[in-house]
Each structure stands twice: as C-alpha cells, then as structure tokens.
C-alpha atoms as a PDB file:
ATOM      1  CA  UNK A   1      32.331 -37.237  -8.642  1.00  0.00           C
ATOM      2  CA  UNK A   2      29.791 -35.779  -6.194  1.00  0.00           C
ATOM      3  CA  UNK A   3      27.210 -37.947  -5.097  1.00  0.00           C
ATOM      4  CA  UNK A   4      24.003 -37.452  -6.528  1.00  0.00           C
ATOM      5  CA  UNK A   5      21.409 -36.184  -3.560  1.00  0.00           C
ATOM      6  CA  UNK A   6      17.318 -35.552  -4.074  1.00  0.00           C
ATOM      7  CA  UNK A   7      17.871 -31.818  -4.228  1.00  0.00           C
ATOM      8  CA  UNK A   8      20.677 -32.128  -6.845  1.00  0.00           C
ATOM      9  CA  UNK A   9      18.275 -33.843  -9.004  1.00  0.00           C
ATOM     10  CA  UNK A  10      15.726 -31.859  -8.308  1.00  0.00           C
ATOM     11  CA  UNK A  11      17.887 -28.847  -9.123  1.00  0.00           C
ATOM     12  CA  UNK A  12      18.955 -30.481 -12.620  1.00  0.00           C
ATOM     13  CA  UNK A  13      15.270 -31.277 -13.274  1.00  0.00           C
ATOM     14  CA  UNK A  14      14.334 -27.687 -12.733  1.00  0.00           C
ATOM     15  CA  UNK A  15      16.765 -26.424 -15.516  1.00  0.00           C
ATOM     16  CA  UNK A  16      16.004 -28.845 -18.047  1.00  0.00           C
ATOM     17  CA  UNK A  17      12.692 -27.936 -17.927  1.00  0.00           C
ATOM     18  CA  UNK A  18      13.519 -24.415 -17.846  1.00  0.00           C
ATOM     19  CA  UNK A  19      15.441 -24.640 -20.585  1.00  0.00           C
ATOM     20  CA  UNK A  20      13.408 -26.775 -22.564  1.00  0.00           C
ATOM     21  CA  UNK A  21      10.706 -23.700 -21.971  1.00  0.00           C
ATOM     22  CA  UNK A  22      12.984 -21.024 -23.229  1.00  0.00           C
ATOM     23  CA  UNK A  23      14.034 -22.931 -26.445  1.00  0.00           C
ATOM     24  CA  UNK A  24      10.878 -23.778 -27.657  1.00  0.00           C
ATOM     25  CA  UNK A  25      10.232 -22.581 -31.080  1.00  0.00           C
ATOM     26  CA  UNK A  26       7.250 -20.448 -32.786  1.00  0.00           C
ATOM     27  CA  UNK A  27       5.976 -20.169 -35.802  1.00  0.00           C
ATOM     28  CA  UNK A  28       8.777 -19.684 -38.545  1.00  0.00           C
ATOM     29  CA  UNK A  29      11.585 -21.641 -36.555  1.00  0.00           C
ATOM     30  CA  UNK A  30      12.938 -18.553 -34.453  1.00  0.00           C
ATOM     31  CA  UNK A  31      13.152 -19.118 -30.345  1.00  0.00           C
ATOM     32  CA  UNK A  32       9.566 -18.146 -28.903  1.00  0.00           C
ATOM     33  CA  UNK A  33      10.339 -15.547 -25.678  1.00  0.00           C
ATOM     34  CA  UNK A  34       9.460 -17.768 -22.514  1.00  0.00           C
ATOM     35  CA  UNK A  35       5.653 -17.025 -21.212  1.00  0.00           C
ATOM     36  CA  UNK A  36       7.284 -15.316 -18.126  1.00  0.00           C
ATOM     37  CA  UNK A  37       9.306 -12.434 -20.210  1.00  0.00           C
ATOM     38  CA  UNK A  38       6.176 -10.666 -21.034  1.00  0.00           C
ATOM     39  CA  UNK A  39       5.441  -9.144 -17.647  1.00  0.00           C
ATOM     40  CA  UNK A  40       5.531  -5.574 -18.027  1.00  0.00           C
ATOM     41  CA  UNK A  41       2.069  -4.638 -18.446  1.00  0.00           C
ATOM     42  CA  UNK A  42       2.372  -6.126 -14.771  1.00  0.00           C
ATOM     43  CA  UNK A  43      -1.108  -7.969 -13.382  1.00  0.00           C
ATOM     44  CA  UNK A  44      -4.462  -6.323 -13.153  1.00  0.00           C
ATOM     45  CA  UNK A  45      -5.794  -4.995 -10.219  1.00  0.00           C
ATOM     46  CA  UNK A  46      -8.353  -6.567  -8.198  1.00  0.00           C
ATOM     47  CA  UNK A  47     -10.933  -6.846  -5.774  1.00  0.00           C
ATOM     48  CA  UNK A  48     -13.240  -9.705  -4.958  1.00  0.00           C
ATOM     49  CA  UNK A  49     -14.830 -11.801  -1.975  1.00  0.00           C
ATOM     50  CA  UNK A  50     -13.583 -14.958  -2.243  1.00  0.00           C
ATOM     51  CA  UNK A  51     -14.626 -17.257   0.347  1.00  0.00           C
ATOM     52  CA  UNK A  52     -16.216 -14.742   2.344  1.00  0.00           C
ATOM     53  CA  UNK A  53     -12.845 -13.309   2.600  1.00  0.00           C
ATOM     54  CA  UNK A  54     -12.147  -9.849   0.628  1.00  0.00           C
ATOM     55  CA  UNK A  55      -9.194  -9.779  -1.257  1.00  0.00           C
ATOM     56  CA  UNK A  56      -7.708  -6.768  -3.137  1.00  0.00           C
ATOM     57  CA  UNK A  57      -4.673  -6.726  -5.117  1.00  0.00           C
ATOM     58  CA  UNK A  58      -3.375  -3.225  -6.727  1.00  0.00           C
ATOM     59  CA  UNK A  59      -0.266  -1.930  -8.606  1.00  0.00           C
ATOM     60  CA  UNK A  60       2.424  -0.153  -6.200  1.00  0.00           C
ATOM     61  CA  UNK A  61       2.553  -0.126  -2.286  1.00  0.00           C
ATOM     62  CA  UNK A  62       4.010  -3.477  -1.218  1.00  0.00           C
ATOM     63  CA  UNK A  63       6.851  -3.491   0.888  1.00  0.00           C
ATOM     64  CA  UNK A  64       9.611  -3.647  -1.773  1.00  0.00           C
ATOM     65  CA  UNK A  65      11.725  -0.702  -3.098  1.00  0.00           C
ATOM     66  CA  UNK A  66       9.754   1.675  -5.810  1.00  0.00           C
ATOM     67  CA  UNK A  67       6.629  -0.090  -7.846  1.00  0.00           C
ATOM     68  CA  UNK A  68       5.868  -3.600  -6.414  1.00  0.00           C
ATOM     69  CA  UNK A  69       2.253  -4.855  -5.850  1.00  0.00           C
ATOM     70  CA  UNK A  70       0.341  -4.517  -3.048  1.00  0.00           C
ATOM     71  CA  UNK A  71      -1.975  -7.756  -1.726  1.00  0.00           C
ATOM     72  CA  UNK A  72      -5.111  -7.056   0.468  1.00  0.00           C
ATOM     73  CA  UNK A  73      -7.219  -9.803   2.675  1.00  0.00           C
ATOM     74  CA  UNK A  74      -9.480  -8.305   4.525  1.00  0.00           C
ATOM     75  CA  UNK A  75      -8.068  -5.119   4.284  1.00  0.00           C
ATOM     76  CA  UNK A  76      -4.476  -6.431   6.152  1.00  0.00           C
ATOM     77  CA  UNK A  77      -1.712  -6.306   3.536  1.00  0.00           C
ATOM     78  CA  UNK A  78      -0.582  -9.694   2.272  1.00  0.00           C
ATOM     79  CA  UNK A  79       3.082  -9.288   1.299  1.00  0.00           C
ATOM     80  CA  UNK A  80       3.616 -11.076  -1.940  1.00  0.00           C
ATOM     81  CA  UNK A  81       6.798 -11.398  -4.475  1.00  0.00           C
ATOM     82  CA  UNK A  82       7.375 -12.262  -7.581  1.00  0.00           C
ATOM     83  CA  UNK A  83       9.657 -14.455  -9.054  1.00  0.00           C
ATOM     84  CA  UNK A  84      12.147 -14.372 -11.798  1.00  0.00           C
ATOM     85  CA  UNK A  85      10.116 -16.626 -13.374  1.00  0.00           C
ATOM     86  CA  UNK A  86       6.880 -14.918 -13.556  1.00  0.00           C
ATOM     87  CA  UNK A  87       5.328 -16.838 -10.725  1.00  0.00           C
ATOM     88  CA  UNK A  88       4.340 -15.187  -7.079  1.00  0.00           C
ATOM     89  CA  UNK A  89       4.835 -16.658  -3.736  1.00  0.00           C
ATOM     90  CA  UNK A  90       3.106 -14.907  -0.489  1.00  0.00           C
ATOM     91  CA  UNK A  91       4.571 -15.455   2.672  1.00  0.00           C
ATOM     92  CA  UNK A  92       1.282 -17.687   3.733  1.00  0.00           C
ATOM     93  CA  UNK A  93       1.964 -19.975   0.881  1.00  0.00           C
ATOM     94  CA  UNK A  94       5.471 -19.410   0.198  1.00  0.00           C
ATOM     95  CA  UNK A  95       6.409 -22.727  -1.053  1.00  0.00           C
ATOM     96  CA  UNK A  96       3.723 -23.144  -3.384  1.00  0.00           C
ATOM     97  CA  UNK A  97       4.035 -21.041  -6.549  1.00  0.00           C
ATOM     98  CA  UNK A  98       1.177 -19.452  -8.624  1.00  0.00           C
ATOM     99  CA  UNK A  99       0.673 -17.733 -11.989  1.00  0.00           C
ATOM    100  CA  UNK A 100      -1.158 -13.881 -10.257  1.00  0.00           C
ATOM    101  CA  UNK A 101      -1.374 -11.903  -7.400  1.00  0.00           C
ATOM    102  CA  UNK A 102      -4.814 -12.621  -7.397  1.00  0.00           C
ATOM    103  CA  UNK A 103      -4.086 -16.611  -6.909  1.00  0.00           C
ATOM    104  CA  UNK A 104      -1.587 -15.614  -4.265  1.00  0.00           C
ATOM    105  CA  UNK A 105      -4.132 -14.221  -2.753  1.00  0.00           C
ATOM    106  CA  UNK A 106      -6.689 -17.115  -3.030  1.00  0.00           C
ATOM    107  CA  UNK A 107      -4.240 -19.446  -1.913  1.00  0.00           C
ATOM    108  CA  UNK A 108      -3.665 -18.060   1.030  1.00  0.00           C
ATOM    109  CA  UNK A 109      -7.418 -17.582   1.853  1.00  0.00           C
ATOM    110  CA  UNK A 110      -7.624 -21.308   1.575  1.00  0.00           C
ATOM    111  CA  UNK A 111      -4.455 -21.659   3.356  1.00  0.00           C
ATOM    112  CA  UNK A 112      -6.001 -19.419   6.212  1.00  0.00           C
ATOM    113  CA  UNK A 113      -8.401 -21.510   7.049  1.00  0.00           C
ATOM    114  CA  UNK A 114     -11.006 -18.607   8.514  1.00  0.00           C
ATOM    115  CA  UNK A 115      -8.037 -17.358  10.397  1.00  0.00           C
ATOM    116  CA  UNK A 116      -7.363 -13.968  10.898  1.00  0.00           C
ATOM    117  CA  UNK A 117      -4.732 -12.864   8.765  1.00  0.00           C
ATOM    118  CA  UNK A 118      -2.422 -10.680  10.555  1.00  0.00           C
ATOM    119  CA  UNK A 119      -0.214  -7.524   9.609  1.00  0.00           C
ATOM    120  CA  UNK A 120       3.470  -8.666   8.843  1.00  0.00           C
ATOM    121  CA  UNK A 121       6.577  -6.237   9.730  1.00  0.00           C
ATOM    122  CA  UNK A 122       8.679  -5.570   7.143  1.00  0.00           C
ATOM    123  CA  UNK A 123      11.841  -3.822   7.392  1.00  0.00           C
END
C-alpha cells in the first residue's frame, strides 16, 4: 500500500468534496447540476477603477484558441483561464482561485501592489 503523502490527501479531499457537490439533490429528489455546469451565458463584461487601477474584462480576445475572455488592467492584457470547474486563475494570482473574471482581475490589482503590470508573451 502506498504511503499516504500531504498531496495524496489533499487530492482525495478535493474529490470528495467535488463529488459531494455534484450529488447534491434539488427539489423533488433528482441530482441538482453542479453550480459550475451553467457557464454558457459566459461572465459579463466589465469595466471599473478599482483601486485606482482600471480594469476591463470583455468576451473574446484572450490568448486562447477561438472565444476566450479577454482581462484588461490598465489597459495591458491580463491573461486569465478558466477552469473546469467554473473558477478562473490569472497568471498574477495563479494559485488562488476565484468565482469571475472580474475577481481575477481584482485579485491581481491587490496582488500588484501599485506595480506596473506588464504585457505577457503568449505563444
């Protein structure tokens, strides 16, 4: 038997949970879809000062084949992804998952610190 390491564990905790999500009943007894399946009217677009930063978020552009989202701050493109679980990671705050684009974007505002953001090569 393997021995049982921190990111096993971790790993098992993450798919209880994510199972526990997806099998979660509504109304009537029949499985509820999980909160993250309902993504295809895809997130609103944006565009706010936040922090004395501006941050824009729109539908299409982004660096990823076809549709994607594209992530603004201070005009210099933010690249952003979403997750098969709903959630989107920017590659300022990568490791800390949020529910929008428009947290994302927040997040890495704060994260920034009153740096400059600067442009990212993709590709």
């Amino acid at each position: 038997m393997p021995e049982l390491t921190r990111r096993r564990a971790l790993v098992a905790g993450a798919a209880v949970a994510a199972a526990g999500a997806t099998v979660a009943a509504a109304p009537g007894g029949t499985p509820a879809a999980a909160p993250a399946a309902r993504h295809h009217d895809g997130p609103q677009p944006f565009d706010e000062v936040y922090r004395g930063r501006r941050i824009q978020g729109r539908p299409g552009g982004g660096h990823h084949h076809g549709g994607g989202y594209a992530v603004f701050v201070d005009g210099v493109e933010l690249h952003v992804m979403q997750n098969a679980d709903g959630s989107w990671i920017s590659v300022v705050s990568h490791y800390d998952p949020v529910a929008t684009p428009r947290a994302a974007a927040r997040a890495a505002v704060e994260e920034l610190q009153g740096a400059r953001l600067l442009p990212f090569p993709a590709n």
